[in-house]
PDB file of N, CA and C in Angstrom:
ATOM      1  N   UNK A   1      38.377 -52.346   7.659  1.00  0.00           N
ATOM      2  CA  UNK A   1      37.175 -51.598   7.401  1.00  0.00           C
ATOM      3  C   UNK A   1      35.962 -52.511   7.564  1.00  0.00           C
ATOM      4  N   UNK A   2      34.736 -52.037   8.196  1.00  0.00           N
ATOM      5  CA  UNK A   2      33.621 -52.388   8.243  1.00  0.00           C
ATOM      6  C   UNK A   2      32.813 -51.660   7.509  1.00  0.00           C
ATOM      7  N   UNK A   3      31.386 -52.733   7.296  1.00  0.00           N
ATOM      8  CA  UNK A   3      30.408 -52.189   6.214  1.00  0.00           C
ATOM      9  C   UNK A   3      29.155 -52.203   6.658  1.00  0.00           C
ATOM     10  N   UNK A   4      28.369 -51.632   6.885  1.00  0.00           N
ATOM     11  CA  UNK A   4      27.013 -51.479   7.684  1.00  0.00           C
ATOM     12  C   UNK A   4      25.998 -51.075   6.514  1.00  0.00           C
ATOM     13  N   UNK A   5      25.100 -51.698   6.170  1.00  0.00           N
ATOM     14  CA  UNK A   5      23.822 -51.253   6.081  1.00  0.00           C
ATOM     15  C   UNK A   5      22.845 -51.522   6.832  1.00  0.00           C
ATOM     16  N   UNK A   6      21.824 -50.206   6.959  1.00  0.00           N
ATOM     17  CA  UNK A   6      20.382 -50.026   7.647  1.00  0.00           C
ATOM     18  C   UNK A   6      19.204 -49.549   7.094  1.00  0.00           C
ATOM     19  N   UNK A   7      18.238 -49.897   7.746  1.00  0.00           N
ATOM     20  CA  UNK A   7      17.303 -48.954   7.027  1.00  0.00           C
ATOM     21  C   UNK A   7      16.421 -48.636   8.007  1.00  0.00           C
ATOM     22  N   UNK A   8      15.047 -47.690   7.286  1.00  0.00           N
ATOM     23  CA  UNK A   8      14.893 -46.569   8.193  1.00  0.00           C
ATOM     24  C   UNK A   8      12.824 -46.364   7.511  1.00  0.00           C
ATOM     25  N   UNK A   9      12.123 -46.045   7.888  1.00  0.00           N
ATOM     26  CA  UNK A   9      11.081 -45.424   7.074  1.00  0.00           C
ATOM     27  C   UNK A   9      11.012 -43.901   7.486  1.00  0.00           C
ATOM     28  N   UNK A  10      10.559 -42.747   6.025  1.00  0.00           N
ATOM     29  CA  UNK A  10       9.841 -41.950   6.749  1.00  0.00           C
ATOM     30  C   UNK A  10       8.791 -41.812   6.851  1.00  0.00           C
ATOM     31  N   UNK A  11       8.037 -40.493   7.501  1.00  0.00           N
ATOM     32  CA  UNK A  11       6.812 -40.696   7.461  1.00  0.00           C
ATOM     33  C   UNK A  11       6.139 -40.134   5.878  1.00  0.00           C
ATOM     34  N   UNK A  12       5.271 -40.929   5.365  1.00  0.00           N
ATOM     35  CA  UNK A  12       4.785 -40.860   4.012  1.00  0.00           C
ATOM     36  C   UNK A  12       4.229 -39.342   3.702  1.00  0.00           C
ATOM     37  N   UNK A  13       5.310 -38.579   3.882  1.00  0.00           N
ATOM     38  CA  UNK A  13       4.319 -36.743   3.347  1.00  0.00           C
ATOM     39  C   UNK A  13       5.777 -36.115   2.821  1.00  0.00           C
ATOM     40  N   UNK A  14       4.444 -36.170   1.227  1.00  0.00           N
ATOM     41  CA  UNK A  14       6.014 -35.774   0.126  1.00  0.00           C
ATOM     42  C   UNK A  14       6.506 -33.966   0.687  1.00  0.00           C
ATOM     43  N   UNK A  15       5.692 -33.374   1.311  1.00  0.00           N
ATOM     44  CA  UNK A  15       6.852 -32.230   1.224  1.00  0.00           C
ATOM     45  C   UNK A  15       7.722 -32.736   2.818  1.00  0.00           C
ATOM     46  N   UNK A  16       7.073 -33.518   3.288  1.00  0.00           N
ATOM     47  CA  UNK A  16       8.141 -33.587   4.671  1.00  0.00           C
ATOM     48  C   UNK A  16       9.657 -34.487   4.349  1.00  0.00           C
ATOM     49  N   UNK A  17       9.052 -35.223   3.270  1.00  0.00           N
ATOM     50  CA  UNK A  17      10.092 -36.169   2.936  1.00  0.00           C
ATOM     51  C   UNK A  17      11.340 -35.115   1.659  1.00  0.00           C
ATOM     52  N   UNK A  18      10.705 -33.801   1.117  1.00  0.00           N
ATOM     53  CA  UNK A  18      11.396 -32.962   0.679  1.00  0.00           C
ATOM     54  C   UNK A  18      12.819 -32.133   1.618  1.00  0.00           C
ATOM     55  N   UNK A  19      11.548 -32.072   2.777  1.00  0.00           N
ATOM     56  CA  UNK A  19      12.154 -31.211   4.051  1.00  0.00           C
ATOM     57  C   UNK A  19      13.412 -31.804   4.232  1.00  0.00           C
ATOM     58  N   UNK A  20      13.145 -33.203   4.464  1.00  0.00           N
ATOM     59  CA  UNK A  20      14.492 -34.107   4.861  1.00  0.00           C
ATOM     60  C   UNK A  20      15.178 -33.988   4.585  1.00  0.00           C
ATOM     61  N   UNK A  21      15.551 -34.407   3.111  1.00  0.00           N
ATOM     62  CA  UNK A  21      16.282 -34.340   1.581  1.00  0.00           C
ATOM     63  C   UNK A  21      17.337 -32.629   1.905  1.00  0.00           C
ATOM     64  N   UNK A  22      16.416 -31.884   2.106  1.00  0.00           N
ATOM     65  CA  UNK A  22      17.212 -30.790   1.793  1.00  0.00           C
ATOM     66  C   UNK A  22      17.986 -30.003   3.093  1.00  0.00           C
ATOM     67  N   UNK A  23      17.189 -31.137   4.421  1.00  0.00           N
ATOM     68  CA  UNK A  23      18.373 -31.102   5.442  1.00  0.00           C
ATOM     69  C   UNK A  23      19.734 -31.540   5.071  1.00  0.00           C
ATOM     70  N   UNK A  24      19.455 -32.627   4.616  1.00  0.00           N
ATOM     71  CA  UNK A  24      20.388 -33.230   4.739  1.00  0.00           C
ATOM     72  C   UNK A  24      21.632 -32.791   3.268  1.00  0.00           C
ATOM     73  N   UNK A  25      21.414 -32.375   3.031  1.00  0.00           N
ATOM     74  CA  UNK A  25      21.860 -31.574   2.273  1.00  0.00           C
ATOM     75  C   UNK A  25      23.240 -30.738   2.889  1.00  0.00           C
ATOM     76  N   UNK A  26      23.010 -30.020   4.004  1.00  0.00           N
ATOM     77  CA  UNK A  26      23.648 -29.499   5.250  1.00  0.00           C
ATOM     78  C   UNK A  26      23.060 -29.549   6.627  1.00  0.00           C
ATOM     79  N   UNK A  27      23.861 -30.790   6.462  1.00  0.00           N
ATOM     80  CA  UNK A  27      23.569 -31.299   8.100  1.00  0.00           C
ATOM     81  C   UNK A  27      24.300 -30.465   9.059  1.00  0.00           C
ATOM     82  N   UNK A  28      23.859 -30.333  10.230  1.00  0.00           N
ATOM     83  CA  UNK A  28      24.481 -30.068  11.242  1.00  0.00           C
ATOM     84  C   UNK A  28      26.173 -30.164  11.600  1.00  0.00           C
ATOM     85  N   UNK A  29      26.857 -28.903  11.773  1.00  0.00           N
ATOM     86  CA  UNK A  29      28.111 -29.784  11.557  1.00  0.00           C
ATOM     87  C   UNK A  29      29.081 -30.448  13.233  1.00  0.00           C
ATOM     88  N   UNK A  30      27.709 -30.157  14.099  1.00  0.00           N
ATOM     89  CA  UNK A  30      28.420 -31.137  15.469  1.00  0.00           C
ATOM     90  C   UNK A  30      27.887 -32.682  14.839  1.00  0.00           C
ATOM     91  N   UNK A  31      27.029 -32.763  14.186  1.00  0.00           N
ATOM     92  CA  UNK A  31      26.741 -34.039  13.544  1.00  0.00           C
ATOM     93  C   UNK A  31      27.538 -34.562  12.538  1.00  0.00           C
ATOM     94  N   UNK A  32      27.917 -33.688  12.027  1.00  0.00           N
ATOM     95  CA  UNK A  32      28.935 -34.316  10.683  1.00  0.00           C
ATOM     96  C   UNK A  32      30.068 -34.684  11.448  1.00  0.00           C
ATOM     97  N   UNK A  33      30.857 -33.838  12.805  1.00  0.00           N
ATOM     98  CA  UNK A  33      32.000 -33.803  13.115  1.00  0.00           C
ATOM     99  C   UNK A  33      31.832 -35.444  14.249  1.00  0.00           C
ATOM    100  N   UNK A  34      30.570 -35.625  14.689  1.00  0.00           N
ATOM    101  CA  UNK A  34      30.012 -36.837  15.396  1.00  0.00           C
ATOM    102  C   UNK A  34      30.623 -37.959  14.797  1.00  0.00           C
ATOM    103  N   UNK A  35      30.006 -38.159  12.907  1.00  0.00           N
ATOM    104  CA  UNK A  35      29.980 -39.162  12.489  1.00  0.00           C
ATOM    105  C   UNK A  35      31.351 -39.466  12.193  1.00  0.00           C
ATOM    106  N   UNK A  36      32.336 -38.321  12.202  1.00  0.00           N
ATOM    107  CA  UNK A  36      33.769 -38.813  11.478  1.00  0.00           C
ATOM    108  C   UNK A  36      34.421 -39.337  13.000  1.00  0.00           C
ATOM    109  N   UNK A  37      33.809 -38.401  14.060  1.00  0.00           N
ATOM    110  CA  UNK A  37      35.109 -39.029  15.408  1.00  0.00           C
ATOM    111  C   UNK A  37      34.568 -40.459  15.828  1.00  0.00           C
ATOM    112  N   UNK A  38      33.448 -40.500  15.815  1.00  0.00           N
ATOM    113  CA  UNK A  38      32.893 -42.371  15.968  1.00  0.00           C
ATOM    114  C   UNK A  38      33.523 -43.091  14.862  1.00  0.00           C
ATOM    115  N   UNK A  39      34.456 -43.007  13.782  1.00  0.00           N
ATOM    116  CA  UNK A  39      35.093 -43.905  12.958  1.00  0.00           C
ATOM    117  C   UNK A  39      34.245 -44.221  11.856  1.00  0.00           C
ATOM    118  N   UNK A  40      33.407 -43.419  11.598  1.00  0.00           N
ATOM    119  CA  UNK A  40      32.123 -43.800  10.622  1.00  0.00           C
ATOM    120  C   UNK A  40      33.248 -43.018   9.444  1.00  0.00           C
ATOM    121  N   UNK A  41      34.098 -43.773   8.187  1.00  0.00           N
ATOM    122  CA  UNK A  41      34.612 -43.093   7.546  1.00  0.00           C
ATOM    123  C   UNK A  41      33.542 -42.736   5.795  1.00  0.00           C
ATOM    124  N   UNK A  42      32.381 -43.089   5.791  1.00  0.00           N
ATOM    125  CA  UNK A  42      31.897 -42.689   4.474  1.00  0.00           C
ATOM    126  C   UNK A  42      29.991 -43.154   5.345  1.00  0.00           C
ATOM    127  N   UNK A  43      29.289 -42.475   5.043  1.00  0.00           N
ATOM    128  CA  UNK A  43      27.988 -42.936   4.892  1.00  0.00           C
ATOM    129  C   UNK A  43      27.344 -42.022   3.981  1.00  0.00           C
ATOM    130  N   UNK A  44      26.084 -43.072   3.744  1.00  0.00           N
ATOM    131  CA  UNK A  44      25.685 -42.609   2.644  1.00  0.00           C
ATOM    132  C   UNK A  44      24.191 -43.084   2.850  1.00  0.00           C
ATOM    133  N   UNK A  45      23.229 -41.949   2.669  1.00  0.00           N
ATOM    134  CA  UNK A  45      21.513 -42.408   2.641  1.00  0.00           C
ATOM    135  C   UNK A  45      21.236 -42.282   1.458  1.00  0.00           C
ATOM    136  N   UNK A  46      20.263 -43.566   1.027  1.00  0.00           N
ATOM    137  CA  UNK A  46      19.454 -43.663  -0.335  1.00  0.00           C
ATOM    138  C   UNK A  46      18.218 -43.935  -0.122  1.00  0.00           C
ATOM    139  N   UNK A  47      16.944 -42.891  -0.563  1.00  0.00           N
ATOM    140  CA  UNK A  47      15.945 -43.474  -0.381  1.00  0.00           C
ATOM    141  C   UNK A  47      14.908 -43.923  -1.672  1.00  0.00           C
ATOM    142  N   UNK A  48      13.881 -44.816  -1.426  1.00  0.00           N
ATOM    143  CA  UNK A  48      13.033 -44.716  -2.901  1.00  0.00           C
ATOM    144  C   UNK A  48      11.666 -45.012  -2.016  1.00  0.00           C
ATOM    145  N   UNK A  49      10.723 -44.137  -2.600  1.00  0.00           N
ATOM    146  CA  UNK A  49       9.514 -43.499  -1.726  1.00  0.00           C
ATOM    147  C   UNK A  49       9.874 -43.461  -0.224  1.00  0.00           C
ATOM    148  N   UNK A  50       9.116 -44.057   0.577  1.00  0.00           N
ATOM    149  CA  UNK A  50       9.791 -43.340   1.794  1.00  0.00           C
ATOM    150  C   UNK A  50       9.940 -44.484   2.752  1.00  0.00           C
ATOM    151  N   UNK A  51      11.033 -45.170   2.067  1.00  0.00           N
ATOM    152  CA  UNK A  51      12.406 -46.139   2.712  1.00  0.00           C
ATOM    153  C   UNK A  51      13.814 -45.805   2.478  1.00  0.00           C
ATOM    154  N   UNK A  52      14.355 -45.212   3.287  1.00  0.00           N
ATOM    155  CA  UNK A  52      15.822 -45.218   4.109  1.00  0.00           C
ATOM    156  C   UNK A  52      16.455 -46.066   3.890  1.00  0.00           C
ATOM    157  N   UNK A  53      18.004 -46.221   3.788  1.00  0.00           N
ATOM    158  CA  UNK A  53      18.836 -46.653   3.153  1.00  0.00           C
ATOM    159  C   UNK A  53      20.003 -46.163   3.561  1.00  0.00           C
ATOM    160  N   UNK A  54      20.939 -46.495   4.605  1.00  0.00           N
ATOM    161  CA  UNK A  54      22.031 -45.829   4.728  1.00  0.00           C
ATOM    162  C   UNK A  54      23.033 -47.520   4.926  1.00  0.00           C
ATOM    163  N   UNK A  55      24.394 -46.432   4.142  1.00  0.00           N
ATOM    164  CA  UNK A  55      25.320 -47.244   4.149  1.00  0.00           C
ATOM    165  C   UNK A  55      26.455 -46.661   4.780  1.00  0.00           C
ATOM    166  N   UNK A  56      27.017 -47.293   5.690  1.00  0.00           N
ATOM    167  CA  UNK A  56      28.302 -47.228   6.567  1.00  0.00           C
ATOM    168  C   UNK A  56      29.447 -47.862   6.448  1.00  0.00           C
ATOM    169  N   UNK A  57      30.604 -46.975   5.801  1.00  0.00           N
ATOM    170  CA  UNK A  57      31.943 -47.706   6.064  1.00  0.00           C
ATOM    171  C   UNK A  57      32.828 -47.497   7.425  1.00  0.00           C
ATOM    172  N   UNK A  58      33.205 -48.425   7.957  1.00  0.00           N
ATOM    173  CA  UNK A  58      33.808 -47.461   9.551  1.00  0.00           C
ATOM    174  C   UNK A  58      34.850 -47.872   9.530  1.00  0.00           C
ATOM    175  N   UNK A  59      35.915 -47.351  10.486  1.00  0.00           N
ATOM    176  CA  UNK A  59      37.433 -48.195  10.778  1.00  0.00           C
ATOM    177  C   UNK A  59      37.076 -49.421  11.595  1.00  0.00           C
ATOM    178  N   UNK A  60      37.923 -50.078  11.817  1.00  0.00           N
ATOM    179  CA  UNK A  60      37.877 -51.561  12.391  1.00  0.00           C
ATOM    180  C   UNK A  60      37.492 -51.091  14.066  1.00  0.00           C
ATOM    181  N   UNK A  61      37.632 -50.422  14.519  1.00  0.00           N
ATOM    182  CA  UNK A  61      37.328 -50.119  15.746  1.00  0.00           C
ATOM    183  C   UNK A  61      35.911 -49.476  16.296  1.00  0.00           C
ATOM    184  N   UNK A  62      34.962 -49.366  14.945  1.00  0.00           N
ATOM    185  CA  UNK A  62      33.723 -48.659  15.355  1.00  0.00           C
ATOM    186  C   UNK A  62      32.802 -49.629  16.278  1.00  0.00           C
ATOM    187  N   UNK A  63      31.810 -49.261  16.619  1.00  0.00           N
ATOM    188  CA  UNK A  63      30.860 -50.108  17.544  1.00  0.00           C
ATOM    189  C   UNK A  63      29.382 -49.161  17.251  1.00  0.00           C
ATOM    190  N   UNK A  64      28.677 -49.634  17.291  1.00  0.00           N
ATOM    191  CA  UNK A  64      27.372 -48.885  17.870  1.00  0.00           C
ATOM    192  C   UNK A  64      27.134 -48.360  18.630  1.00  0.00           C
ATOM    193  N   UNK A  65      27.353 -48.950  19.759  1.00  0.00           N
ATOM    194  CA  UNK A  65      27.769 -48.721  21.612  1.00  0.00           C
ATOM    195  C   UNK A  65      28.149 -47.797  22.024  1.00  0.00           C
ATOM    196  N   UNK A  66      28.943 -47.902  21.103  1.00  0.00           N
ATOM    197  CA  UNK A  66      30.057 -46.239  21.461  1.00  0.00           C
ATOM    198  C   UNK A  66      29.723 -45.427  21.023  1.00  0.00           C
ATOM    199  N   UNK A  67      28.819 -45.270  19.719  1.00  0.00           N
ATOM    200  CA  UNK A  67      28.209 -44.038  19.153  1.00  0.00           C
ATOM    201  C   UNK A  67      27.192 -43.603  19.773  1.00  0.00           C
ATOM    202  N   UNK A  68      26.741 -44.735  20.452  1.00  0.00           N
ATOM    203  CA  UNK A  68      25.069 -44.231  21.077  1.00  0.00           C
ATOM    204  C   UNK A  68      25.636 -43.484  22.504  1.00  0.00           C
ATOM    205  N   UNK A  69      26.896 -44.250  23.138  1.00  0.00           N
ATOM    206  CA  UNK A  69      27.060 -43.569  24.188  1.00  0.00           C
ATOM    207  C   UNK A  69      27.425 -42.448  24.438  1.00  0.00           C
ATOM    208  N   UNK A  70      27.928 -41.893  23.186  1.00  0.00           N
ATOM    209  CA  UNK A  70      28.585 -40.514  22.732  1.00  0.00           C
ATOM    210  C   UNK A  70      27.501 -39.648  22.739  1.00  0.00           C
ATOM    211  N   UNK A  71      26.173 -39.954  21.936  1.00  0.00           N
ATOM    212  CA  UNK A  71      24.860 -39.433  21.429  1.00  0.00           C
ATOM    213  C   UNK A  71      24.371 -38.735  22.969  1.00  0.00           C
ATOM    214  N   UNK A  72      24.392 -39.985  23.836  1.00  0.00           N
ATOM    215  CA  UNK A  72      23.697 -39.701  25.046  1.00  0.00           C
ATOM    216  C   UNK A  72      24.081 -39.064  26.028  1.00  0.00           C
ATOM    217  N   UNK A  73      25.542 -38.116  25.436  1.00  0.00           N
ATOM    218  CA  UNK A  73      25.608 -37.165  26.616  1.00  0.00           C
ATOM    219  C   UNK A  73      25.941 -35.856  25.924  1.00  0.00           C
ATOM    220  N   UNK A  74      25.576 -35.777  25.006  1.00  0.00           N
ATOM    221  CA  UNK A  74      25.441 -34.384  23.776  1.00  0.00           C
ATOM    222  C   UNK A  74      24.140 -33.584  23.434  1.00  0.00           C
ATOM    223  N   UNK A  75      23.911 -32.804  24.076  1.00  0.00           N
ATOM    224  CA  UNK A  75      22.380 -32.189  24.235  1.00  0.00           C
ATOM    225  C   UNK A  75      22.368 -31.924  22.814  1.00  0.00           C
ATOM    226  N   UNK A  76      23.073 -31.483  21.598  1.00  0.00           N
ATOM    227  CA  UNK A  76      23.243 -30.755  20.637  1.00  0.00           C
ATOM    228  C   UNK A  76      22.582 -32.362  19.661  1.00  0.00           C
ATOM    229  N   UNK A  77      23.332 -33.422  19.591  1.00  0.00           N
ATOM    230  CA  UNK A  77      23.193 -34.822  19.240  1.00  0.00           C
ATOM    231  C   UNK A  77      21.860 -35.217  19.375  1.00  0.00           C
ATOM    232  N   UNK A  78      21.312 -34.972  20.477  1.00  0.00           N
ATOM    233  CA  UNK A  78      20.314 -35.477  21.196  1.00  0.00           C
ATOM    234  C   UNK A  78      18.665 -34.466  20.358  1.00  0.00           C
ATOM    235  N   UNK A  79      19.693 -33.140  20.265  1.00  0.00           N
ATOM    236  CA  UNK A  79      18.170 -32.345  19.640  1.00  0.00           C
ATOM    237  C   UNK A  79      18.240 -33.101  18.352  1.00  0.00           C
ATOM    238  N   UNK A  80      19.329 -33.112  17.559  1.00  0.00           N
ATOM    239  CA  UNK A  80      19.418 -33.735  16.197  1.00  0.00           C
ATOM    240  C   UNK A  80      18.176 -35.027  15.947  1.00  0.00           C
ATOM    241  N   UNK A  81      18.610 -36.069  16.713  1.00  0.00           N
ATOM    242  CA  UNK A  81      17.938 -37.202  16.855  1.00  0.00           C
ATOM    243  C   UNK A  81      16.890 -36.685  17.222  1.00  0.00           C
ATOM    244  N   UNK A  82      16.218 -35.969  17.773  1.00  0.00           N
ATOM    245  CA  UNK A  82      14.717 -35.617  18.439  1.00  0.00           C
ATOM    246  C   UNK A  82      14.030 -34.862  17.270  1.00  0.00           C
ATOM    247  N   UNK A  83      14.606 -34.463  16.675  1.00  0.00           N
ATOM    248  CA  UNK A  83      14.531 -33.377  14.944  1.00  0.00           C
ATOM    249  C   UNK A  83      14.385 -34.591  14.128  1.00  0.00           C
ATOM    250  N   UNK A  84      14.893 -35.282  13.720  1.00  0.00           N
ATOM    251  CA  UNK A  84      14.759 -36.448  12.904  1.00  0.00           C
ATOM    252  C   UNK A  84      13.690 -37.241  13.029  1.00  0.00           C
ATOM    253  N   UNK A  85      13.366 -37.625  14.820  1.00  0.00           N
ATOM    254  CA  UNK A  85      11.918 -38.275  14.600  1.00  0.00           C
ATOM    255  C   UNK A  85      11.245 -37.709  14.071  1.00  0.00           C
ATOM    256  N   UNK A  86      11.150 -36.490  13.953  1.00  0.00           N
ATOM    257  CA  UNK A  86       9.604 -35.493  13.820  1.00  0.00           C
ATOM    258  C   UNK A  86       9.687 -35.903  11.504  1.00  0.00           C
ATOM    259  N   UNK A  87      10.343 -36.481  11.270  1.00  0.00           N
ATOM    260  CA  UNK A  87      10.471 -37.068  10.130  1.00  0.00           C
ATOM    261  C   UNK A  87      10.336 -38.535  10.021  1.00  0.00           C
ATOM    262  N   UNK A  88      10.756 -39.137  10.992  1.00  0.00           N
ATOM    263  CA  UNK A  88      11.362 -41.251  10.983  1.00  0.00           C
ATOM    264  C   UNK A  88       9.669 -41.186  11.332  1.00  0.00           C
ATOM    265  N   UNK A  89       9.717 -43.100  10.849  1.00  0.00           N
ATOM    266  CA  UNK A  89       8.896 -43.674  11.961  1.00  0.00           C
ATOM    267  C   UNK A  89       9.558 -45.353  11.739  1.00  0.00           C
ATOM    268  N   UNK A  90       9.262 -45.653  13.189  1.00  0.00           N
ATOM    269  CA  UNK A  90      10.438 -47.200  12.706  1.00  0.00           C
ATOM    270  C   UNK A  90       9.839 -47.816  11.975  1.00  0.00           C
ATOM    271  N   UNK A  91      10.404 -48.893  11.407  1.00  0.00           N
ATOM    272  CA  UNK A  91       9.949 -49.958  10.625  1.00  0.00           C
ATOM    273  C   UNK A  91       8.990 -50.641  11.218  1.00  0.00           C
ATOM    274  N   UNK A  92       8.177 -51.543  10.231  1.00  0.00           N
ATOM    275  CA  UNK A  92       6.757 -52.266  11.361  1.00  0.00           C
ATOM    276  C   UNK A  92       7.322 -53.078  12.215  1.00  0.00           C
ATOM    277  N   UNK A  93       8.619 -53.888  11.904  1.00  0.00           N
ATOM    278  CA  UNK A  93       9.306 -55.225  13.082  1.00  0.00           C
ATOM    279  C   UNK A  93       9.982 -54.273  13.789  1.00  0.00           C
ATOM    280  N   UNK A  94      10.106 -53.046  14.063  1.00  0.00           N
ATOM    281  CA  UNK A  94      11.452 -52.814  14.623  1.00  0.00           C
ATOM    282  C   UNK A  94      11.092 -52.985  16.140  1.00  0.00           C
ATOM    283  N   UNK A  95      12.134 -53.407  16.957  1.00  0.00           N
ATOM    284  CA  UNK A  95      12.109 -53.341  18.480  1.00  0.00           C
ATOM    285  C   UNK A  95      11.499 -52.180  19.367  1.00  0.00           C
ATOM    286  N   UNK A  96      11.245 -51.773  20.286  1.00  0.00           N
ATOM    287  CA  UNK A  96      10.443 -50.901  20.839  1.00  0.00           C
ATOM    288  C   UNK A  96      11.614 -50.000  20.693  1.00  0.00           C
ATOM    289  N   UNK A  97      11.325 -48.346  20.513  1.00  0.00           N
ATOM    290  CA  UNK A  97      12.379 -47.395  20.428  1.00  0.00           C
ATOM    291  C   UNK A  97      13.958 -47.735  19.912  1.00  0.00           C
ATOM    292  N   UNK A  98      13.589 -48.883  18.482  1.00  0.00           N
ATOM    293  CA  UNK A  98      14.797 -48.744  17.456  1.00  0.00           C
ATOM    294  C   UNK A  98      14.353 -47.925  16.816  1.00  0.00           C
ATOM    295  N   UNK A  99      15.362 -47.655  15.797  1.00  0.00           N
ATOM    296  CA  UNK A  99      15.384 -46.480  14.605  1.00  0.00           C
ATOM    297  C   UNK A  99      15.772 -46.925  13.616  1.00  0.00           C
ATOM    298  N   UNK A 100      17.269 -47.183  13.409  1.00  0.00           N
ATOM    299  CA  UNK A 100      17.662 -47.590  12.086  1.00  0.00           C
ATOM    300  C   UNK A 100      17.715 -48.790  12.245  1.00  0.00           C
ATOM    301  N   UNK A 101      17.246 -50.276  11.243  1.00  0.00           N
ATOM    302  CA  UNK A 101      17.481 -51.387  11.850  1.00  0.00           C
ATOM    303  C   UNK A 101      18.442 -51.852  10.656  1.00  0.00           C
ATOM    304  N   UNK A 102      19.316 -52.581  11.754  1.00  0.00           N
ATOM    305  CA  UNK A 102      20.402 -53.288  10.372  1.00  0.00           C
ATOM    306  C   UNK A 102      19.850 -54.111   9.565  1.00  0.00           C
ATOM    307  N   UNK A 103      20.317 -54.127   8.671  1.00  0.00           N
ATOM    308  CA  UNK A 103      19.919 -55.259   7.325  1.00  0.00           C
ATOM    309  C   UNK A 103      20.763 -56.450   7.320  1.00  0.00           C
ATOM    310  N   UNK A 104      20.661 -57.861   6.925  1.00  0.00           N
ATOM    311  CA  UNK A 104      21.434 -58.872   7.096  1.00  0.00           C
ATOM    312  C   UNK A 104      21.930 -58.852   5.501  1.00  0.00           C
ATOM    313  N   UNK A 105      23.278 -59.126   5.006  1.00  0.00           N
ATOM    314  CA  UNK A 105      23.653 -59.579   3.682  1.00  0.00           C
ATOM    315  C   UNK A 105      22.996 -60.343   3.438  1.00  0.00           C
ATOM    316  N   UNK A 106      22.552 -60.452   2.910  1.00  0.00           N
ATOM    317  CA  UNK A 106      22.226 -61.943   2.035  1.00  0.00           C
ATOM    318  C   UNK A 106      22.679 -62.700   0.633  1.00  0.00           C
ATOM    319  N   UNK A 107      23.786 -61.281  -0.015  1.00  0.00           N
ATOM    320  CA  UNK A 107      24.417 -62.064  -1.618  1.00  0.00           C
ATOM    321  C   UNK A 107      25.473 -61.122  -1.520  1.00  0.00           C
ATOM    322  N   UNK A 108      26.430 -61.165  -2.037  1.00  0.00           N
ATOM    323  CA  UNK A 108      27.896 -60.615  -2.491  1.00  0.00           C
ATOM    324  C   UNK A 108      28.393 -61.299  -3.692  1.00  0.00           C
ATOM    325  N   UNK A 109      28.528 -60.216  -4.861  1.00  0.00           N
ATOM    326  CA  UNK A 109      29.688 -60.828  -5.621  1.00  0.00           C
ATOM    327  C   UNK A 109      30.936 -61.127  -5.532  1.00  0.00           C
ATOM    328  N   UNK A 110      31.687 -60.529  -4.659  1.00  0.00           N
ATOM    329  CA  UNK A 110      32.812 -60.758  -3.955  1.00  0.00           C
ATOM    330  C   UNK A 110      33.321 -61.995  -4.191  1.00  0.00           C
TER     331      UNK A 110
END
């Protein structure tokens, strides 16, 4: 098993950031059925004001690569993600047209 965290901003407007919340609530289910066949076996978004927070457990075989390449030939995927900007905005460092940017560990009790 792998462990991914990312994060994400939205855009700062409390009923849009409501809107989100209660998408996500019931997401899409070519999206739900997305995240389980890419090996994504648990995620989970946490936000506090309007920073994003998702955590990813996957099987040993997940990639990014492969999820994005999946994304990019799914018109249905593709509206999803295009629906979501109209909520995201990247982080101030993020790379030109990133979205979620990974977070580095930095402590474990482990």
């Amino acid at each position: 098993m792998k462990k991914y965290c990312l994060a994400l901003d939205l855009i700062d407007d409390p009923a849009r950031i409501d809107e989100y919340e209660e998408i996500h609530k019931n997401i899409w289910p070519e999206v739900k059925t997305h995240i389980h066949d890419c090996g994504i076996t648990l995620m989970e978004l946490y936000r506090t004001g309007d920073r994003l927070f998702m955590i990813m457990e996957t099987s040993d075989d997940f990639s990014f690569e492969k999820m994005a390449a999946k994304e990019s030939t799914d018109p249905r995927l593709q509206e999803w993600e295009s629906f979501m900007w109209t909520f995201q905005k990247p982080l101030p460092w993020s790379k030109p047209g990133e979205k979620w940017v990974l977070m580095n560990r930095i402590f474990s009790s482990a």
